[in-house]
C-alpha atoms as a PDB file:
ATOM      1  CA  UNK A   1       0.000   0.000   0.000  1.00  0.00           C
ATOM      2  CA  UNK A   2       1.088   3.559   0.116  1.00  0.00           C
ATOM      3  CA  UNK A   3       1.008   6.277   3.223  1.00  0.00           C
ATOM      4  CA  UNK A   4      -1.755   8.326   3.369  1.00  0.00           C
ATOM      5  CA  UNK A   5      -2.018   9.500   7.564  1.00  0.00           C
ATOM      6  CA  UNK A   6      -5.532   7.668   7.799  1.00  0.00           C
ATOM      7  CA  UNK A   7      -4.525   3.782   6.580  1.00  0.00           C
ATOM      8  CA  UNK A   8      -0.983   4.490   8.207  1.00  0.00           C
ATOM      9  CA  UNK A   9      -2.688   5.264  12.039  1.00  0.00           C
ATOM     10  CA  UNK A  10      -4.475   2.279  11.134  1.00  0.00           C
ATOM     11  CA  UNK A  11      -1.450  -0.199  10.818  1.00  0.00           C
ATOM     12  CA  UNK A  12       0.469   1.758  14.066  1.00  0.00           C
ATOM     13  CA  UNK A  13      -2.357   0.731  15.889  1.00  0.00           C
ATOM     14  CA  UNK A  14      -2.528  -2.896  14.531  1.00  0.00           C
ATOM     15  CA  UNK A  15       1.610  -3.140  15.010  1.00  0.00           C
ATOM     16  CA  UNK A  16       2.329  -0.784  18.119  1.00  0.00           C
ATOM     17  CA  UNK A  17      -1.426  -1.606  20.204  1.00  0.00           C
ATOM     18  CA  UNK A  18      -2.368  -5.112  19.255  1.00  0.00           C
ATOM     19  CA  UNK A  19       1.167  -6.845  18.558  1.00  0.00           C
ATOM     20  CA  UNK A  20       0.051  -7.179  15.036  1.00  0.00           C
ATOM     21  CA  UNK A  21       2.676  -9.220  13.107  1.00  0.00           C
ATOM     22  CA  UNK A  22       1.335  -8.802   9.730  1.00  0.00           C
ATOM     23  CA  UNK A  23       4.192  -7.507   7.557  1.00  0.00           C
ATOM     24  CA  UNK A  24       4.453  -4.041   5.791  1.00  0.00           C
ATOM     25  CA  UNK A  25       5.936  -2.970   2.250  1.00  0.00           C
ATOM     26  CA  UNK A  26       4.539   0.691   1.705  1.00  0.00           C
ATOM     27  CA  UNK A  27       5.676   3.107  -0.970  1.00  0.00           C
ATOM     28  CA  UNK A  28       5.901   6.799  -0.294  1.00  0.00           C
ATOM     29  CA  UNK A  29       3.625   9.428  -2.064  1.00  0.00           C
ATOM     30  CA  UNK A  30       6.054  12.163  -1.628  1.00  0.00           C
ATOM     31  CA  UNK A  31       7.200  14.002  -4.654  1.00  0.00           C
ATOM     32  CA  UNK A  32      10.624  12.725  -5.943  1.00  0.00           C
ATOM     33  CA  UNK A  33      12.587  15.898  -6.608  1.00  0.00           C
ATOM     34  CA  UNK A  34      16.155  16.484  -6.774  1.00  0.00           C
ATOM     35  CA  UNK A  35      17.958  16.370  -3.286  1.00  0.00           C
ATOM     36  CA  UNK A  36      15.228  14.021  -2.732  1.00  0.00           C
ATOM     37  CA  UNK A  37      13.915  15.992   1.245  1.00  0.00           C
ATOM     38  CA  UNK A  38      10.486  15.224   1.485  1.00  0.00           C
ATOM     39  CA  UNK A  39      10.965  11.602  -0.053  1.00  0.00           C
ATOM     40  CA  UNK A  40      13.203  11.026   2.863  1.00  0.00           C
ATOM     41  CA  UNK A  41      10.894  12.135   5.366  1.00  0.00           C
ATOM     42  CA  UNK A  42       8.709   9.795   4.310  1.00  0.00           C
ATOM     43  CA  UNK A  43      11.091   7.085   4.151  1.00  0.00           C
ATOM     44  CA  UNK A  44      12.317   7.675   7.906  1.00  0.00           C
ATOM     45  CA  UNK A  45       8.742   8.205   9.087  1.00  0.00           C
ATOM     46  CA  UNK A  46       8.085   4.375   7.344  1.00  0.00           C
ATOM     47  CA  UNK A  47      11.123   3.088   9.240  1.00  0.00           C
ATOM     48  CA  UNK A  48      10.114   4.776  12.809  1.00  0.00           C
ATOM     49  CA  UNK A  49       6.955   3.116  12.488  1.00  0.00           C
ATOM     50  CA  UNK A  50       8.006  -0.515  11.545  1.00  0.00           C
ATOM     51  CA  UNK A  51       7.810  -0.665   8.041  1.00  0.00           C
ATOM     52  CA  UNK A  52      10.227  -3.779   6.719  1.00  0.00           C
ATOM     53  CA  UNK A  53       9.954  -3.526   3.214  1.00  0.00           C
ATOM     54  CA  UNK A  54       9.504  -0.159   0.749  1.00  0.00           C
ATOM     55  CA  UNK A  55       9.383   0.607  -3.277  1.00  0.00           C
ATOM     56  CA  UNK A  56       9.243   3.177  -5.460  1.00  0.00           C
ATOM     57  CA  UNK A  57       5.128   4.275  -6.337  1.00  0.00           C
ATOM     58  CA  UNK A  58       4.443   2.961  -9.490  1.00  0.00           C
ATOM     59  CA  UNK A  59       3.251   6.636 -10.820  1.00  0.00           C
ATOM     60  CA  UNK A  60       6.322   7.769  -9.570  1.00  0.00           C
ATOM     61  CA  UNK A  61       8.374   5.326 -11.394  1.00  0.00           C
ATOM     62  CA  UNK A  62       6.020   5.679 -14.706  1.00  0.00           C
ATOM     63  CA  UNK A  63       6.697   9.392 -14.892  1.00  0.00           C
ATOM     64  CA  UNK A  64      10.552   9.286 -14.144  1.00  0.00           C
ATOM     65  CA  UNK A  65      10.948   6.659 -16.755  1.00  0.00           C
ATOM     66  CA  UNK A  66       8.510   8.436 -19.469  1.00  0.00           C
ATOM     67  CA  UNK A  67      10.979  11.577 -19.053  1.00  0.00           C
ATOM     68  CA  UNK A  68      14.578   9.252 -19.097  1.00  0.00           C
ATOM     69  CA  UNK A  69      15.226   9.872 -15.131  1.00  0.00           C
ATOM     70  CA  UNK A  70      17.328   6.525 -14.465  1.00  0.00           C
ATOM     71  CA  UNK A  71      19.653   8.362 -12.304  1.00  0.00           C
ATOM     72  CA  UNK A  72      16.998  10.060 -10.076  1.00  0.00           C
ATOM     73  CA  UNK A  73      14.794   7.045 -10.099  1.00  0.00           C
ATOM     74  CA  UNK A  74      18.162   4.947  -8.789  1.00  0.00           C
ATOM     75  CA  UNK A  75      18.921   7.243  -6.380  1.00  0.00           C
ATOM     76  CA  UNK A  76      15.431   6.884  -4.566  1.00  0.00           C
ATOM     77  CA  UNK A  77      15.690   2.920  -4.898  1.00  0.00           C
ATOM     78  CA  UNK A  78      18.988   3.172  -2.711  1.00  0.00           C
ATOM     79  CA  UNK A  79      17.498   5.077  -0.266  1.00  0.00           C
ATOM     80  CA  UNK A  80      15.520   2.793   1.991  1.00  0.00           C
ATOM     81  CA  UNK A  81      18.759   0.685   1.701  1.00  0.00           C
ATOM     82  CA  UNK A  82      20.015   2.754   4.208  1.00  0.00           C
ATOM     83  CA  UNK A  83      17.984   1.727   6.486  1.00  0.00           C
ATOM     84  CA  UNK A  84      18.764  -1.937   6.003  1.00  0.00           C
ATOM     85  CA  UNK A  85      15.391  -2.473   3.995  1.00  0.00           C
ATOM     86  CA  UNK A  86      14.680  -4.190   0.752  1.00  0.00           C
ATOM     87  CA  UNK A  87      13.807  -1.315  -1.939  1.00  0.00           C
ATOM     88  CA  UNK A  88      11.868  -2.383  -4.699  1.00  0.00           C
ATOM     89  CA  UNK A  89       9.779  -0.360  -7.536  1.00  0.00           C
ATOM     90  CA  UNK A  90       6.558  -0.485  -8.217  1.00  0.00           C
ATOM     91  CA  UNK A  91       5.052  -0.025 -12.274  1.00  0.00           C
ATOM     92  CA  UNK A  92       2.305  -0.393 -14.979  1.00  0.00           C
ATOM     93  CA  UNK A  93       4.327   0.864 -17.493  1.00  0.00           C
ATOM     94  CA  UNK A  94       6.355  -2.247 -18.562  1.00  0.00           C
ATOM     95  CA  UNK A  95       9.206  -0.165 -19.565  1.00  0.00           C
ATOM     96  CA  UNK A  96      10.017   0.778 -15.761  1.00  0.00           C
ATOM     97  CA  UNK A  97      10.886  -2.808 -15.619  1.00  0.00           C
ATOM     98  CA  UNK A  98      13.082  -2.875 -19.431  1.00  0.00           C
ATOM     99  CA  UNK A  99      14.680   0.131 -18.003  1.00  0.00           C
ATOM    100  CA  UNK A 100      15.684  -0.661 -14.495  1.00  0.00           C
ATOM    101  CA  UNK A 101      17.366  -3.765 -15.956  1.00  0.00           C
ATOM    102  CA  UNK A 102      18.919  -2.305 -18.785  1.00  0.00           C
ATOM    103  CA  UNK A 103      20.378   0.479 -16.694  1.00  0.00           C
ATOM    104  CA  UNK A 104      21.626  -1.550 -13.843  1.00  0.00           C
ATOM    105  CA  UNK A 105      19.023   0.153 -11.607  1.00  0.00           C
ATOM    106  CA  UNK A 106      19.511  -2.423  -7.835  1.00  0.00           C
ATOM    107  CA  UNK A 107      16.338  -3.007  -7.444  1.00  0.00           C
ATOM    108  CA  UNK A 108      14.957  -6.066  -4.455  1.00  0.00           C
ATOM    109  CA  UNK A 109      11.876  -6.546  -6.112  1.00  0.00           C
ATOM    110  CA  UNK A 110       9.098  -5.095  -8.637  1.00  0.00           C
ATOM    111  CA  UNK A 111       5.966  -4.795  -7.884  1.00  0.00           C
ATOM    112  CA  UNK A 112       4.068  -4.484 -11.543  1.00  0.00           C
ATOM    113  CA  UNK A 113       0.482  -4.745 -12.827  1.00  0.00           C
ATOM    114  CA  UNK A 114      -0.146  -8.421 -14.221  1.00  0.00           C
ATOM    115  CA  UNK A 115      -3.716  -9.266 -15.535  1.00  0.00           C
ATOM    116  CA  UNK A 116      -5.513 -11.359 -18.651  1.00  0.00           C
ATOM    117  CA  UNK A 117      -7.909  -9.200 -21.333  1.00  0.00           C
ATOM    118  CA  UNK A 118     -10.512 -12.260 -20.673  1.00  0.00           C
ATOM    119  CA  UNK A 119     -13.348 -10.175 -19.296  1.00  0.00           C
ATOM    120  CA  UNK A 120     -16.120  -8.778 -20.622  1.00  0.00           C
ATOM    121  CA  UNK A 121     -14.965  -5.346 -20.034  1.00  0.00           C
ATOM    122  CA  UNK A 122     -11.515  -5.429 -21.550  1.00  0.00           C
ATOM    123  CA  UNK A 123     -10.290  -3.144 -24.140  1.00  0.00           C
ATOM    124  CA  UNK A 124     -10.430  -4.210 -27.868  1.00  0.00           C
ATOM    125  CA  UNK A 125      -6.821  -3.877 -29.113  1.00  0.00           C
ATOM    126  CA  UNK A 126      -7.240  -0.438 -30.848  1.00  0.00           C
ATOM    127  CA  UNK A 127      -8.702   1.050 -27.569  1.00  0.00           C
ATOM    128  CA  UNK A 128      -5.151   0.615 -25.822  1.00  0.00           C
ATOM    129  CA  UNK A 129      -3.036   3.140 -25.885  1.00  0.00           C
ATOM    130  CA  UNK A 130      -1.014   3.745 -23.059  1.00  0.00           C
ATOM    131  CA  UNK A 131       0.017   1.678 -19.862  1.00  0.00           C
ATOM    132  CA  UNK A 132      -2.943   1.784 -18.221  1.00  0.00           C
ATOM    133  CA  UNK A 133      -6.378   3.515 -18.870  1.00  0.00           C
ATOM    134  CA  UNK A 134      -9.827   3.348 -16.505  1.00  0.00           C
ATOM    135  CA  UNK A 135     -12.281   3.375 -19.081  1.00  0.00           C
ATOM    136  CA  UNK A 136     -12.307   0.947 -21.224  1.00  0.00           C
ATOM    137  CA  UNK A 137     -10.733  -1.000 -18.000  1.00  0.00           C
ATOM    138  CA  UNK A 138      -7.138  -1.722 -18.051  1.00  0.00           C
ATOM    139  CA  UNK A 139      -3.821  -1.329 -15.943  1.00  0.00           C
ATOM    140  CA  UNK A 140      -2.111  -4.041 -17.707  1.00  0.00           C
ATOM    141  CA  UNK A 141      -1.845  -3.037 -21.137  1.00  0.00           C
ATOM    142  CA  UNK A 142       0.114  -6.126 -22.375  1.00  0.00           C
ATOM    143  CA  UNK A 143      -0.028  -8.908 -20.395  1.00  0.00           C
ATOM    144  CA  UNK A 144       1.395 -11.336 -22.918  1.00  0.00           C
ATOM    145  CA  UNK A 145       4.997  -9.335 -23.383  1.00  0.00           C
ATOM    146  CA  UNK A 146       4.774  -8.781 -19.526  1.00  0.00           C
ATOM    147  CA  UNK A 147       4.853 -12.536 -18.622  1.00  0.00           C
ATOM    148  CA  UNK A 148       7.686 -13.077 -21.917  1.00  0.00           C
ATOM    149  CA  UNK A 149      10.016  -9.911 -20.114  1.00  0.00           C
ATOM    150  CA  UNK A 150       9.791 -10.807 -16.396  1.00  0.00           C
ATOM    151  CA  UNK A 151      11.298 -14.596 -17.777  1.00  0.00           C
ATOM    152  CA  UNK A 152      14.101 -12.634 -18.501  1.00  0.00           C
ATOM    153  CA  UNK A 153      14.591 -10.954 -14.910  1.00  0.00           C
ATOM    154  CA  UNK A 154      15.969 -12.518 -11.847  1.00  0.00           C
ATOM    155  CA  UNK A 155      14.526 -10.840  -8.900  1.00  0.00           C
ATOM    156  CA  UNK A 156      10.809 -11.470  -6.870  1.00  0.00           C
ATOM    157  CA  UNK A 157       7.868 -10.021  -9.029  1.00  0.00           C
ATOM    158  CA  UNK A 158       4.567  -8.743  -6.596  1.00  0.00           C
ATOM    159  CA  UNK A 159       1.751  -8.681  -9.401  1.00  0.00           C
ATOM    160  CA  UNK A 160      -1.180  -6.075  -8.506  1.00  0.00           C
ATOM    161  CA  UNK A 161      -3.908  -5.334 -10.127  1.00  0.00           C
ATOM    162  CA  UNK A 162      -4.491  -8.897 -11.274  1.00  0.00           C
ATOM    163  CA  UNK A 163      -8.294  -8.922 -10.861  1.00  0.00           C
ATOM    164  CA  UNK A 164      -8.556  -5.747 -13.263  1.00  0.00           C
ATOM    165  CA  UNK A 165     -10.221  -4.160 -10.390  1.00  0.00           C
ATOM    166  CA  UNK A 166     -12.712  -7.070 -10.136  1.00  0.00           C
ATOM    167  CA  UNK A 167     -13.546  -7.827 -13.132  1.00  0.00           C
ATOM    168  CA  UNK A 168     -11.286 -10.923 -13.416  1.00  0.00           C
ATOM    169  CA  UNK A 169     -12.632 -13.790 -10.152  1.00  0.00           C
ATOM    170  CA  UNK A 170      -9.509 -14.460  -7.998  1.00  0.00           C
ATOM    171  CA  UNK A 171      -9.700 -18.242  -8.767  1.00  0.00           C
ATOM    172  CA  UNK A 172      -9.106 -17.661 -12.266  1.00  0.00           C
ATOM    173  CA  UNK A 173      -6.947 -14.070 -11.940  1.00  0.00           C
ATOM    174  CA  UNK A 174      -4.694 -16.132  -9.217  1.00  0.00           C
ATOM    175  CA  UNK A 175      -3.932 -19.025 -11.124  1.00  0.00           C
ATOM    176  CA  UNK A 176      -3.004 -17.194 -14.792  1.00  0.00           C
ATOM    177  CA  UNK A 177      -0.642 -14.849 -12.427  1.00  0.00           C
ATOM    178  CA  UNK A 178       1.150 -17.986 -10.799  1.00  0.00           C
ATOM    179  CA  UNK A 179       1.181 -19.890 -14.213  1.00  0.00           C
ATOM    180  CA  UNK A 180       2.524 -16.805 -15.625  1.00  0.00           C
ATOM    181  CA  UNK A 181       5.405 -15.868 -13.599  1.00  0.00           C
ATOM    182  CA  UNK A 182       4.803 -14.227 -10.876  1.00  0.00           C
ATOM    183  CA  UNK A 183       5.561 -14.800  -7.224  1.00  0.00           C
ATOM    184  CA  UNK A 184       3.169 -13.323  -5.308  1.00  0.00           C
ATOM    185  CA  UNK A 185       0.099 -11.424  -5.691  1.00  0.00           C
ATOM    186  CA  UNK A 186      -1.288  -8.254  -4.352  1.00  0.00           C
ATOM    187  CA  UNK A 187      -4.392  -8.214  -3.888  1.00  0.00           C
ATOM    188  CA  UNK A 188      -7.327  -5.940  -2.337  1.00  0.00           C
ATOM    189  CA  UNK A 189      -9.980  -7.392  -0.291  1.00  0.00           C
ATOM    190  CA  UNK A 190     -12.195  -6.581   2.508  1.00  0.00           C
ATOM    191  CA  UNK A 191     -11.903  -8.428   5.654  1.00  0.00           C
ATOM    192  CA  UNK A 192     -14.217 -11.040   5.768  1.00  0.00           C
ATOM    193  CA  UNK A 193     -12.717 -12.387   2.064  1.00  0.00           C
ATOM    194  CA  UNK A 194      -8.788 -12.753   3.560  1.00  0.00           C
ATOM    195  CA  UNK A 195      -9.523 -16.668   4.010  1.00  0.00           C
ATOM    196  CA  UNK A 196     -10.590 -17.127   1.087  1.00  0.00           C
ATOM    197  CA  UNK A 197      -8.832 -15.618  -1.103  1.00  0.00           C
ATOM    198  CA  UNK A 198      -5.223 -16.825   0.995  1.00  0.00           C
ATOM    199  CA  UNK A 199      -6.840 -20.323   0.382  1.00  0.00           C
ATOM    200  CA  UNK A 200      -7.168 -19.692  -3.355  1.00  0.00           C
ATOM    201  CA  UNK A 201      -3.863 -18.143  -3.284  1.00  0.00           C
ATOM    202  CA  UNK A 202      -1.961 -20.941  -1.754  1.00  0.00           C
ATOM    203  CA  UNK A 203      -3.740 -23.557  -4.310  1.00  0.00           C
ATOM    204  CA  UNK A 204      -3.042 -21.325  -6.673  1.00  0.00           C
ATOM    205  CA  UNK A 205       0.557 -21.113  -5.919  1.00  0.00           C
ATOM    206  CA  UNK A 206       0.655 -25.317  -5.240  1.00  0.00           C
ATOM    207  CA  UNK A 207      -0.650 -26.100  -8.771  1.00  0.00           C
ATOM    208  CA  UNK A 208       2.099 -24.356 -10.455  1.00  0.00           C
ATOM    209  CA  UNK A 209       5.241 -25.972  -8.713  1.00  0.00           C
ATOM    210  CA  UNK A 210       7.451 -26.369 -11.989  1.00  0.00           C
ATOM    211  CA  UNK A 211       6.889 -23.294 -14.302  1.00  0.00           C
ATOM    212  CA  UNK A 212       8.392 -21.445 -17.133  1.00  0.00           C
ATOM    213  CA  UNK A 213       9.732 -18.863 -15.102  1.00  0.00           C
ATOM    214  CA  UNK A 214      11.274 -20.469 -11.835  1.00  0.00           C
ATOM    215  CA  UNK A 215      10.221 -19.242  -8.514  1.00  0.00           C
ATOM    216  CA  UNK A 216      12.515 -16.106  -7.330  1.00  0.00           C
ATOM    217  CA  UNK A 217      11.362 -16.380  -4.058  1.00  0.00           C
END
């Protein structure tokens, strides 16, 4: 998730009240400028309250990328690694992902948008034009090169956004993002669907042991 003050009281009160042992990996929202002030802020206020894993927002990444920022967008993925924390970044934009590896950018992890366009509501493939786009539906704009480029890449992919925002069921969006490379999923639920959906996850995960691209974590 990322750190809006509401959600984030919410999870000091789960971690620092209740024991809660639920881990955290949280981008920051804050602007990433030259100098890079506020972004730290953020970063040590993620670290002071427990925070054990953070990446780079994924419209943070998209725009630095879009304007050929490598070196500003590496300089914020070192920076939690300061701290001793796995940094990661975050995308829809497949090309933050060509262009992290291609530049030598040390990322832990990328967390990147992953669905099928097998739902009713999909784009036709003249209505896509651009990483992601709310109406038609999409934040996955090519799922098929996605799945044929993370082969390629060596380090733990976090999918999100593989229900297409509920449109895909999470039997059917979990499987296709375990059969198709990934190695874990992100996914948004209210409270009383966290059972089920970890039990479709973890059958998910089981049915796809031995896959194209092997595990990475």
């Amino acid at each position: 998730m990322h750190n809006p003050p509401h959600p984030m009281s919410v999870l000091r009160r789960y971690r620092k009240e209740r024991g809660g042992k639920i881990q955290w990996i949280i981008c920051p929202t804050a602007p990433v400028e030259p100098g890079l002030a506020k972004y730290r802020q953020h970063v040590e206020e993620l670290m002071a309250d427990g925070c054990e894993a953070i990446y780079l927002w994924g419209v943070h990444a998209d725009a630095l990328v879009a304007r050929g920022e490598l070196d500003l967008l590496a300089k914020v993925v070192e920076l939690p690694k300061e701290f001793g924390v796995p940094s990661g970044v975050g995308g829809h934009d497949l090309n933050v992902v060509k262009a992290c590896e291609k530049h030598g950018v040390k990322a832990d992890f990328y967390i990147k948008t992953f669905h099928s366009h097998s739902y009713p509501t999909a784009p036709k493939k003249e209505q896509i034009n651009g990483p992601l786009n709310e109406y038609p539906g999409y934040w996955c704009a090519n799922p098929d090169e996605t799945a044929e480029v993370m082969k390629t890449v060596e380090k733990p992919w976090i999918a999100f956004k593989t229900m297409a925002a509920g449109a895909i069921p999470p039997s059917q969006a979990f499987r296709r993002t375990f059969q198709s490379g990934a190695d874990f999923v992100l996914a948004g639920m209210f409270d009383f669907e966290i059972a089920e959906d970890a039990q479709i996850a973890r059958d998910a995960a089981a049915a796809f042991k031995e896959r194209t691209r092997p595990w990475r974590a």
